[in-house]
C-alpha atoms as a PDB file:
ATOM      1  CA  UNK A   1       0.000   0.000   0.000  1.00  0.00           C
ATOM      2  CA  UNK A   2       2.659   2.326   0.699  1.00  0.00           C
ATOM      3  CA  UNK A   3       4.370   1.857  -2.404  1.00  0.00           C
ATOM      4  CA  UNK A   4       1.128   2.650  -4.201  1.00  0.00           C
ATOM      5  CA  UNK A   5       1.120   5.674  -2.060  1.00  0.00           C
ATOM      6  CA  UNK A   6       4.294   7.116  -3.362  1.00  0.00           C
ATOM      7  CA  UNK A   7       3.453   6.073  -6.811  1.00  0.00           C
ATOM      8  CA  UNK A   8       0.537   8.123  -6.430  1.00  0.00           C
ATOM      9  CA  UNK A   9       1.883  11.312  -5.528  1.00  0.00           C
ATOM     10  CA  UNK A  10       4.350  11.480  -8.576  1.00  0.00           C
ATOM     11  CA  UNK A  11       1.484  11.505 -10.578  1.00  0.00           C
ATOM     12  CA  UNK A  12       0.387  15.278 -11.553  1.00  0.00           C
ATOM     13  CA  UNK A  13      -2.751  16.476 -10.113  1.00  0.00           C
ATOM     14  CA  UNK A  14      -5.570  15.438 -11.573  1.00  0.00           C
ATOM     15  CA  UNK A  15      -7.068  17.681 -14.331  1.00  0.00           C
ATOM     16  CA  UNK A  16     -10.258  19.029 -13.287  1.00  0.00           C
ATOM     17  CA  UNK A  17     -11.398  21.592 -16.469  1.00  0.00           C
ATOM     18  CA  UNK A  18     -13.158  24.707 -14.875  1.00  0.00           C
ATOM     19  CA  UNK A  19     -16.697  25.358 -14.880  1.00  0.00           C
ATOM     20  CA  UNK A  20     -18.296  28.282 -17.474  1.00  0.00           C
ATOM     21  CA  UNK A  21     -20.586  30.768 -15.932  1.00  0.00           C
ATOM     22  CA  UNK A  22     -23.673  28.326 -16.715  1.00  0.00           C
ATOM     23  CA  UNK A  23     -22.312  24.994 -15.184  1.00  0.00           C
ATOM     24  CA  UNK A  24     -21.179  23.393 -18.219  1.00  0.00           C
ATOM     25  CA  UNK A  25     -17.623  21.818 -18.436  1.00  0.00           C
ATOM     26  CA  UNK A  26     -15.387  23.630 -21.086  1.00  0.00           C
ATOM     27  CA  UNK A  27     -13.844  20.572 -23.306  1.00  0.00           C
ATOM     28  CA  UNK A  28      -9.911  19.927 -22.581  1.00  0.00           C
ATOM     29  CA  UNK A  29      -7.672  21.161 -24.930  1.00  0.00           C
ATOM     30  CA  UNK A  30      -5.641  18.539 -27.067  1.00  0.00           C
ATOM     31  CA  UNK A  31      -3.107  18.081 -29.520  1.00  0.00           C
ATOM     32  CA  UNK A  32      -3.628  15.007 -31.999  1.00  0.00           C
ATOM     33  CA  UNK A  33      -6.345  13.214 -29.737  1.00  0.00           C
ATOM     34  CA  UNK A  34      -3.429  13.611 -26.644  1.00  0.00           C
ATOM     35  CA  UNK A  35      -4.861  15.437 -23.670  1.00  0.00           C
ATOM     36  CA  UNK A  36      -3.238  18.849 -22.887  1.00  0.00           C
ATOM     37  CA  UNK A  37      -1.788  17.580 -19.260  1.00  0.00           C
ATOM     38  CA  UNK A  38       0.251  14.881 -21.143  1.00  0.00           C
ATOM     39  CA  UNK A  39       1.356  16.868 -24.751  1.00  0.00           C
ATOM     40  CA  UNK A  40       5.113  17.101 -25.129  1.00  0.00           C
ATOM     41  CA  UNK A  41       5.747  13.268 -22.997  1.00  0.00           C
ATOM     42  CA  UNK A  42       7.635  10.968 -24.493  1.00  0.00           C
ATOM     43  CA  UNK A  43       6.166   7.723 -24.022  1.00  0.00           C
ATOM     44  CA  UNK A  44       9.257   6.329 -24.122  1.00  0.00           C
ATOM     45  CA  UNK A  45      10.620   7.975 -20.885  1.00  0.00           C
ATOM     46  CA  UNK A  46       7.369   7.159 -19.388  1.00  0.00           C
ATOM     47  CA  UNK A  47       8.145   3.405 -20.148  1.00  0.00           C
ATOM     48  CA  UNK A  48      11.880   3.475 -18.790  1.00  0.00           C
ATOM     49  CA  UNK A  49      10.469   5.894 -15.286  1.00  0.00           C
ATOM     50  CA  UNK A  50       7.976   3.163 -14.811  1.00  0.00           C
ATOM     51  CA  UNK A  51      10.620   0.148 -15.504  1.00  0.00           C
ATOM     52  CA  UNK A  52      12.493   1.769 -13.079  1.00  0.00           C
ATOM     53  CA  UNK A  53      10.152   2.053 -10.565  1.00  0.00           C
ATOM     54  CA  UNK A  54       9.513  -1.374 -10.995  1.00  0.00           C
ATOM     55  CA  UNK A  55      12.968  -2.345  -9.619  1.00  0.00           C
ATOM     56  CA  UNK A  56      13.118   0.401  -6.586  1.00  0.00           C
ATOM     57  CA  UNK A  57       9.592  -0.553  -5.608  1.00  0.00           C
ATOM     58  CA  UNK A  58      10.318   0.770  -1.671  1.00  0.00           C
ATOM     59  CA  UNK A  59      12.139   3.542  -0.281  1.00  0.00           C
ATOM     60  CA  UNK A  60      16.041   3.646   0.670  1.00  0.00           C
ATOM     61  CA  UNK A  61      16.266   5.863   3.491  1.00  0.00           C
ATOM     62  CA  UNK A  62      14.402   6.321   6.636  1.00  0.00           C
ATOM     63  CA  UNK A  63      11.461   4.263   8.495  1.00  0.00           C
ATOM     64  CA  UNK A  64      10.058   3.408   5.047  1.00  0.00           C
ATOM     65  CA  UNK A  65      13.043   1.705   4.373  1.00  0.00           C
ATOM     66  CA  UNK A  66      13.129  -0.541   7.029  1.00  0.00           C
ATOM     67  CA  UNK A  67       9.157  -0.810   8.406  1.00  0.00           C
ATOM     68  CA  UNK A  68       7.779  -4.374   7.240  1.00  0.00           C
ATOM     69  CA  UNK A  69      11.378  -6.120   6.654  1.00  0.00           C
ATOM     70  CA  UNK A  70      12.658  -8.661   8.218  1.00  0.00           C
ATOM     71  CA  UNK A  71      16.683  -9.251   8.278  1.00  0.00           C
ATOM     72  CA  UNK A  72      19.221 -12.861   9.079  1.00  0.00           C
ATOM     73  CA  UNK A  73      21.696 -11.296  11.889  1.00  0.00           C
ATOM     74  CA  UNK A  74      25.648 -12.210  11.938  1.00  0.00           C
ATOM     75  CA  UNK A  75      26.643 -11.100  15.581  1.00  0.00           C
ATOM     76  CA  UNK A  76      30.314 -11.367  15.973  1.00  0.00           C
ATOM     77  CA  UNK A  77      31.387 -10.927  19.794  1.00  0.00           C
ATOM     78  CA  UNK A  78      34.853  -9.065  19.711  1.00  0.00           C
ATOM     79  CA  UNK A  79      35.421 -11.766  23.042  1.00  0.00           C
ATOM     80  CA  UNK A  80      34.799 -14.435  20.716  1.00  0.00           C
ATOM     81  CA  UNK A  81      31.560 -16.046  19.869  1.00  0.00           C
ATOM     82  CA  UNK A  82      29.351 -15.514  17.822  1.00  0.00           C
ATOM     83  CA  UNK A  83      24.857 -15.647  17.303  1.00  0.00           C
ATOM     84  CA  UNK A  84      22.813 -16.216  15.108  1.00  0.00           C
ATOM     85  CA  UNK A  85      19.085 -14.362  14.872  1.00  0.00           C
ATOM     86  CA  UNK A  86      16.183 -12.999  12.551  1.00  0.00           C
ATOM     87  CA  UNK A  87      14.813  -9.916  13.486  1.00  0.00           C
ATOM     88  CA  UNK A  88      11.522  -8.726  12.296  1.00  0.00           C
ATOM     89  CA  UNK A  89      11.014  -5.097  11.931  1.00  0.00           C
ATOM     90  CA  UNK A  90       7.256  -4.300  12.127  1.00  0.00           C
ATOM     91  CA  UNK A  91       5.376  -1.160  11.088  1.00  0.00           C
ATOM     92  CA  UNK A  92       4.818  -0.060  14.437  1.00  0.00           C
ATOM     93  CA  UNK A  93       8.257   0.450  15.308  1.00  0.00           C
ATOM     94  CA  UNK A  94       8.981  -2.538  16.981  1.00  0.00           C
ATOM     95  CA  UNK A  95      10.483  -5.569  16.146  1.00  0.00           C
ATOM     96  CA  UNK A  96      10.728  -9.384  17.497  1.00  0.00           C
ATOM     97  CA  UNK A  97      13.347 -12.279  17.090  1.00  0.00           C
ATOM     98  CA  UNK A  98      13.592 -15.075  16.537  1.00  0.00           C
ATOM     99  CA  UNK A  99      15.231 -16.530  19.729  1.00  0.00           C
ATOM    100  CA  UNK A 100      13.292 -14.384  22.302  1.00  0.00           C
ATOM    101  CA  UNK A 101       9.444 -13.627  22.986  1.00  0.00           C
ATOM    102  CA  UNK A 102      10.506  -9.968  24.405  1.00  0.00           C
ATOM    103  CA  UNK A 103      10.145  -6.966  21.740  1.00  0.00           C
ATOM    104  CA  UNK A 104      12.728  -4.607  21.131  1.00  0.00           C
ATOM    105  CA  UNK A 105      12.276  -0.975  19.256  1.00  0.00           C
ATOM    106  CA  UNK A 106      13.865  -0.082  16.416  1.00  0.00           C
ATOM    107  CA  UNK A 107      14.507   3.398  14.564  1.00  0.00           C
ATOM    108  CA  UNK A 108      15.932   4.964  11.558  1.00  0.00           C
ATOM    109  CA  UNK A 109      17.378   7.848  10.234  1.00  0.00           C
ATOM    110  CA  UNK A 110      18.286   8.436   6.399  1.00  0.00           C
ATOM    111  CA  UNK A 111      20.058   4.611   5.959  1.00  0.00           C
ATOM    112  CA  UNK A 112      20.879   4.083   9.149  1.00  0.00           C
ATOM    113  CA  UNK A 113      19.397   1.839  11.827  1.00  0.00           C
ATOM    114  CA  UNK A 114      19.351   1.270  15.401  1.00  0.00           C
ATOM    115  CA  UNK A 115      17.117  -1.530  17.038  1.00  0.00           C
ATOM    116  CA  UNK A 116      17.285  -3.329  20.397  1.00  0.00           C
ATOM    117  CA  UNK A 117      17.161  -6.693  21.714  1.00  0.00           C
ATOM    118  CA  UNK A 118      16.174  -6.396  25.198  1.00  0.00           C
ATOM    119  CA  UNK A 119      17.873  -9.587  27.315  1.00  0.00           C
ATOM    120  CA  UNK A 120      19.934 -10.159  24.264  1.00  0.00           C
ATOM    121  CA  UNK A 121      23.349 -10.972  25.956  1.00  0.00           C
ATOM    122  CA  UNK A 122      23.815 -12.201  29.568  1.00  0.00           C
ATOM    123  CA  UNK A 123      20.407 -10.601  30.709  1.00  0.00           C
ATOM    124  CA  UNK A 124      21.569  -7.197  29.237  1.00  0.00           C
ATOM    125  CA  UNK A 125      19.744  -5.086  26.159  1.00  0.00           C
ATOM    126  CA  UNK A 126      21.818  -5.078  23.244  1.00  0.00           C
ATOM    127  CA  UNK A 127      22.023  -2.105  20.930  1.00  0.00           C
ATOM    128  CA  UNK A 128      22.695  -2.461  17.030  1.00  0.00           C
ATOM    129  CA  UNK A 129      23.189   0.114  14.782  1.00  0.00           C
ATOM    130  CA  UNK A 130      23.724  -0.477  11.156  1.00  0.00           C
ATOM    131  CA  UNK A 131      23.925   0.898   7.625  1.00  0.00           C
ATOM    132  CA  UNK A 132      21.651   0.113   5.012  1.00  0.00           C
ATOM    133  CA  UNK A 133      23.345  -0.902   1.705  1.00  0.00           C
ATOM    134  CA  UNK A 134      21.221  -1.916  -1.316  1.00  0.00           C
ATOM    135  CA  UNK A 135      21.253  -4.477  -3.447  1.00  0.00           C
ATOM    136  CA  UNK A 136      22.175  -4.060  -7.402  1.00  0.00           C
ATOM    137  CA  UNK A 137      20.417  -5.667 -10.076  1.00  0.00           C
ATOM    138  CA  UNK A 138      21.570  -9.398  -9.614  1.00  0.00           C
ATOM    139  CA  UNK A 139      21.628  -9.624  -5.793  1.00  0.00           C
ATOM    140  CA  UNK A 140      18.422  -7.782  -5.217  1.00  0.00           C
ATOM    141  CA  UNK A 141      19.057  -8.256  -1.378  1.00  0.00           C
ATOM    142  CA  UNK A 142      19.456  -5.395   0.725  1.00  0.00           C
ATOM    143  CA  UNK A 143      22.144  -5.792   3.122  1.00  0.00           C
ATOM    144  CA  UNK A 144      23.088  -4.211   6.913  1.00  0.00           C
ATOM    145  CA  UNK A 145      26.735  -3.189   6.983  1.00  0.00           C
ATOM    146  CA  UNK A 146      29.104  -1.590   9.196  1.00  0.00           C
ATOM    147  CA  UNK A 147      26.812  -3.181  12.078  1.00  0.00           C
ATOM    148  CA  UNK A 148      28.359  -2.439  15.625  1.00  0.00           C
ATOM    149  CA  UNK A 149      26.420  -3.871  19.108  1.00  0.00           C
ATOM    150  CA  UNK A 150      26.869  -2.225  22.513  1.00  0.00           C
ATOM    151  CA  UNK A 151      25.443  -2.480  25.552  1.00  0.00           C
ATOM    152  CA  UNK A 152      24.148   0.497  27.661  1.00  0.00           C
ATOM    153  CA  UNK A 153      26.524   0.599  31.432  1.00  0.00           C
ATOM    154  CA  UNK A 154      25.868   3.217  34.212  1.00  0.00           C
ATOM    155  CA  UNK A 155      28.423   5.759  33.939  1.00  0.00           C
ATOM    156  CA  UNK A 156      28.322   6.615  37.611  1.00  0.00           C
ATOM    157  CA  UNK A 157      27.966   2.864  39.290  1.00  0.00           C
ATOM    158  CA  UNK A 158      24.020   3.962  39.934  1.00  0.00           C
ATOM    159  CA  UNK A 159      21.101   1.884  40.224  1.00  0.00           C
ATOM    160  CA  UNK A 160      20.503   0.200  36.864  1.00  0.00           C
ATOM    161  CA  UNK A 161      16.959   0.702  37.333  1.00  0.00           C
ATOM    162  CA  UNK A 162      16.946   4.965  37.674  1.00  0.00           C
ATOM    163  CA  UNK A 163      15.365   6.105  34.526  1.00  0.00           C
ATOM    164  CA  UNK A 164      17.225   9.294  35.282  1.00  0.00           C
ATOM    165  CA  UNK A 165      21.172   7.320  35.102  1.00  0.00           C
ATOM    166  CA  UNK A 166      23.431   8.951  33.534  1.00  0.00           C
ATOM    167  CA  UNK A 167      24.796   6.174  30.869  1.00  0.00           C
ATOM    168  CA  UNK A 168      27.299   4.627  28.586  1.00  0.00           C
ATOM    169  CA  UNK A 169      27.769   2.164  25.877  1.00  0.00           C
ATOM    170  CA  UNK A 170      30.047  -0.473  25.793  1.00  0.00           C
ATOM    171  CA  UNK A 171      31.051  -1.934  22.547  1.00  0.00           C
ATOM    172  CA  UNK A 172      30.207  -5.793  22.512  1.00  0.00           C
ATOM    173  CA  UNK A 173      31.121  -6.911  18.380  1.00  0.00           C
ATOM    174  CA  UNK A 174      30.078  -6.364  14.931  1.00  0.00           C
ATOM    175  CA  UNK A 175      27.575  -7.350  12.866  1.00  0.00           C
ATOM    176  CA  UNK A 176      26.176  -7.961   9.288  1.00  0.00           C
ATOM    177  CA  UNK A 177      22.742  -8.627   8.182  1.00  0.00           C
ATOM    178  CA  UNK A 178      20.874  -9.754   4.519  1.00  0.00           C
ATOM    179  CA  UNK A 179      17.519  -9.324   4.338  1.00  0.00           C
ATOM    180  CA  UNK A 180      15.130 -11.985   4.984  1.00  0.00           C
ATOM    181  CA  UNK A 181      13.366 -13.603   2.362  1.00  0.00           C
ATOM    182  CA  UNK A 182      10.798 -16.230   2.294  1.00  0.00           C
ATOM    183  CA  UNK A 183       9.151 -16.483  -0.886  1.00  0.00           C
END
């Protein structure tokens, strides 16, 4: 739906002719049996814009690039060790794996993301933040690069549970993602 969306509003307005003083519609003005909104288009750069289209059916930066995706995770711990996970990101803004029943949150900004797993590592919330790089035209998979996981420590040796903490994040490992794909 949101793809029709966008699609949609690249279209030009629709062309509503103005009504005379009695009511009556005044005909549209036209060139060779072509309405007047689409003289001077070449139909052949309409064909390769809609081709195109075609390929780049979703958007490549921000929540619309991520919302309804759903991506295999590669989590490398720089300790050693390493997990393995699919993580769902939903339209709502949060997201659910596969090895845990808890939901995490998730957010983007131009082609980057940032999600968390909440008990993802010892009992602690693990935070990912990755790049979005796409696909080209034979690996149409979008991938998550330059992925890096912390985890969030009390700077000051406070109560964990103080919403008001001041904090900081310790680096855990990297990670790379592909997107999911189950048809």
């Amino acid at each position: 739906m949101a793809a029709f969306l966008w699609l949609a509003s690249l279209l030009p307005p629709p062309h509503t002719p103005p009504l005379s003083h009695r009511g009556a519609a005044r005909p549209h003005a036209s060139r060779g049996g072509v309405p007047a909104c689409l003289a001077g288009r070449d139909a052949h750069q309409d064909a390769q814009a809609a081709q195109e289209l075609m390929r780049s059916p979703r958007a490549t930066q921000g929540v619309e690039a991520f919302a309804g995706t759903a991506w295999q995770v590669l989590f490398e711990m720089d300790e050693g060790g390493v997990a393995m996970f699919t993580v769902e990101l939903m339209e709502d803004l949060r997201c659910r794996f596969s090895d845990k029943d808890e939901y995490g949150e998730w957010k983007a900004e131009k082609d980057w993301l940032v999600f968390e797993k909440p008990r993802g590592l010892f009992e602690e919330t693990l935070y990912l933040t990755a790049q979005l790089q796409l696909g080209d035209a034979e690996q149409r998979k979008h991938k998550l690069v330059r992925g890096v996981a912390h985890i969030a420590e009390s700077a000051d040796g406070s109560d964990p549970d103080d919403p008001n903490r001041e904090v900081k994040l310790k680096r855990l490992g990297t990670f790379g993602a592909i997107e999911y794909d189950d048809r």
